[in-house]
C-alpha atoms as a PDB file:
ATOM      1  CA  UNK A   1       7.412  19.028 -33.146  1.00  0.00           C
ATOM      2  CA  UNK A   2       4.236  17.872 -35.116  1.00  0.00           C
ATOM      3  CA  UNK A   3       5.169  17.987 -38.447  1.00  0.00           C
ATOM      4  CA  UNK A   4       4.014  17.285 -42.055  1.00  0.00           C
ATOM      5  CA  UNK A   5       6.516  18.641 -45.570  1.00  0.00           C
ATOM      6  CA  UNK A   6       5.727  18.366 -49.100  1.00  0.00           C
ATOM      7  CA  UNK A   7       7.381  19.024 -52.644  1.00  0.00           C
ATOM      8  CA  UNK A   8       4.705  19.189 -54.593  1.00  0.00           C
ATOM      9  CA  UNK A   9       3.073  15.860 -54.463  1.00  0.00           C
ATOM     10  CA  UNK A  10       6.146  13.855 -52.748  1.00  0.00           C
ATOM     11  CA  UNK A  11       5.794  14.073 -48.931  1.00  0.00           C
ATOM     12  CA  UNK A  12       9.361  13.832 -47.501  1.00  0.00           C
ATOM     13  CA  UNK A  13       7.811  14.038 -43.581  1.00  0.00           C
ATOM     14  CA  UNK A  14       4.560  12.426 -42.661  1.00  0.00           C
ATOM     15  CA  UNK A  15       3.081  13.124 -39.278  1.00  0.00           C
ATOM     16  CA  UNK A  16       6.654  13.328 -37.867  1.00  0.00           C
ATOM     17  CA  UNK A  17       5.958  13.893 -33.827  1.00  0.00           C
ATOM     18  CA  UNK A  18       9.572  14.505 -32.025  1.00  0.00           C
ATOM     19  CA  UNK A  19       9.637  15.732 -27.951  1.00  0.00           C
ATOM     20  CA  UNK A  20      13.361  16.392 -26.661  1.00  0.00           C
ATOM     21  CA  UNK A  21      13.539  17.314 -22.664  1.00  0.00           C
ATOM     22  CA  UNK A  22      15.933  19.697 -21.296  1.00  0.00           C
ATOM     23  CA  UNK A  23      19.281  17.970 -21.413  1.00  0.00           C
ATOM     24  CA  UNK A  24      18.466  15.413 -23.813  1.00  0.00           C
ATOM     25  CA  UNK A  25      20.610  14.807 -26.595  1.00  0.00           C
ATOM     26  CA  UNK A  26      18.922  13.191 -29.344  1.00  0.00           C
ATOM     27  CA  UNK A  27      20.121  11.965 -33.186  1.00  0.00           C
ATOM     28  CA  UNK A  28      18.162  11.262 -35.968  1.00  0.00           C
ATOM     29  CA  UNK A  29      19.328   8.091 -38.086  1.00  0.00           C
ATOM     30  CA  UNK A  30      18.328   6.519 -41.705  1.00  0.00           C
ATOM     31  CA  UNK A  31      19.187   6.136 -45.506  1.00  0.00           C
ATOM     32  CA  UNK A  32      19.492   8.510 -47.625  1.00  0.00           C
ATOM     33  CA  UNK A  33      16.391   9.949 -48.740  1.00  0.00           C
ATOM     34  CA  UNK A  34      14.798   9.195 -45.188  1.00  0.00           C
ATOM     35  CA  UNK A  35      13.622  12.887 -44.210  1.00  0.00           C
ATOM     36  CA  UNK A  36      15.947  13.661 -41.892  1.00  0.00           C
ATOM     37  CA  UNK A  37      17.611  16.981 -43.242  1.00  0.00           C
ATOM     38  CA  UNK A  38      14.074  17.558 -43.447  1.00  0.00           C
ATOM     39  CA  UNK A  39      13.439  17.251 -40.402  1.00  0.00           C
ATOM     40  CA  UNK A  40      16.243  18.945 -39.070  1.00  0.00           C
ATOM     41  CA  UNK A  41      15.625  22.044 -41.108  1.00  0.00           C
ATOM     42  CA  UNK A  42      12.213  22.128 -39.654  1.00  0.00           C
ATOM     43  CA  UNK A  43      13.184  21.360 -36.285  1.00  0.00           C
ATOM     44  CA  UNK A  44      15.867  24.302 -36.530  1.00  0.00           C
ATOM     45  CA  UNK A  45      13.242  27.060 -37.799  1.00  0.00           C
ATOM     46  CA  UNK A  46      15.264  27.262 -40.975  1.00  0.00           C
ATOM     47  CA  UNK A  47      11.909  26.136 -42.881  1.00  0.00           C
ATOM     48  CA  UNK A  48       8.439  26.338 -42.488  1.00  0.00           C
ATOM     49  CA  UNK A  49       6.711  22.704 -42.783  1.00  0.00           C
ATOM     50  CA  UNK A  50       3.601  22.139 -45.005  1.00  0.00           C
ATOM     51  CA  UNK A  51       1.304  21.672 -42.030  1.00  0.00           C
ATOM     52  CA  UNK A  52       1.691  21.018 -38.228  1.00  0.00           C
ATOM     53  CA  UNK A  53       3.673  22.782 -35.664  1.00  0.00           C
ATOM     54  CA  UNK A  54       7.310  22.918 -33.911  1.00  0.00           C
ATOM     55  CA  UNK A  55       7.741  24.637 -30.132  1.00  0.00           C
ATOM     56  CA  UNK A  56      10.449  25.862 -28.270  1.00  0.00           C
ATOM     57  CA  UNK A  57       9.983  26.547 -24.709  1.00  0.00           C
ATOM     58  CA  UNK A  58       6.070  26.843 -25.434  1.00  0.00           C
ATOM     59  CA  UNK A  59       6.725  28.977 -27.797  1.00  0.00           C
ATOM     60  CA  UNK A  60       5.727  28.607 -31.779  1.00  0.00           C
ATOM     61  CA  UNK A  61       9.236  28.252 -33.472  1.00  0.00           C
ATOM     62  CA  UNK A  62       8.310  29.428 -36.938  1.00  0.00           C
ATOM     63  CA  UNK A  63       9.713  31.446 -39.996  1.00  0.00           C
ATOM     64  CA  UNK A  64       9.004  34.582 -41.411  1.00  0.00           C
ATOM     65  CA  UNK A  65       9.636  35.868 -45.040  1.00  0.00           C
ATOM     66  CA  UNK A  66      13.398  36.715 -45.018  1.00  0.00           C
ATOM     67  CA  UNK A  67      14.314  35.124 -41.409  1.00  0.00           C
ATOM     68  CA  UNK A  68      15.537  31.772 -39.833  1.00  0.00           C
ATOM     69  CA  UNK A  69      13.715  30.972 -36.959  1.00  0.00           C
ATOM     70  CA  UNK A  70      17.128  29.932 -35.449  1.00  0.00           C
ATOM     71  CA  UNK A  71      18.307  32.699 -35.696  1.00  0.00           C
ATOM     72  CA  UNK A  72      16.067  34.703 -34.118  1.00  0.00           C
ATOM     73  CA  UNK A  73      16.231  32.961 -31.035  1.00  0.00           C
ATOM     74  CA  UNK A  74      19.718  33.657 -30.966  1.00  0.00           C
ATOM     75  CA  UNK A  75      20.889  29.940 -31.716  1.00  0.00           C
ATOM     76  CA  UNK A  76      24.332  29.050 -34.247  1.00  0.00           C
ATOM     77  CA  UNK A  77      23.306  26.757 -36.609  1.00  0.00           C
ATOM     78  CA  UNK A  78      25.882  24.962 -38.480  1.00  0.00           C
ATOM     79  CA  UNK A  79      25.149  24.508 -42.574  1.00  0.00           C
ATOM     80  CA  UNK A  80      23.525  21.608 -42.591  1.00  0.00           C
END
């Protein structure tokens, strides 16, 4: 994940770069207002980012109009 999100002018994830192996279990921490929903939701397909890229498997994980990227890769993903 190589990843850049904006609202409008405010950038809530700048240049985030994230690699988890297979069988890694990893947690994002900060205060509130840090990005990491953010990040999640782009992590999880749920939301496209403003620029950059996330992978799964060497595969673009992305979202279409009307889908969860998630979803279509036949992962549950709790409401965040």
């Amino acid at each position: 994940m190589d990843v850049r999100k904006f609202y409008g002018d405010t950038c809530a994830l700048d240049g985030v770069n994230l690699r988890v192996a297979e069988g890694e279990f990893v947690s994002i921490i900060g205060p509130n207002g840090a990005g990491k929903d953010d990040a999640g939701q782009r992590a999880d397909g749920l939301t496209a980012p403003s620029s950059g890229s996330v992978r799964f498997k060497d595969r673009a994980w992305s979202v279409g109009p009307g889908q969860a990227g998630a979803a279509r890769h036949g992962a549950l993903v709790p409401a965040w």
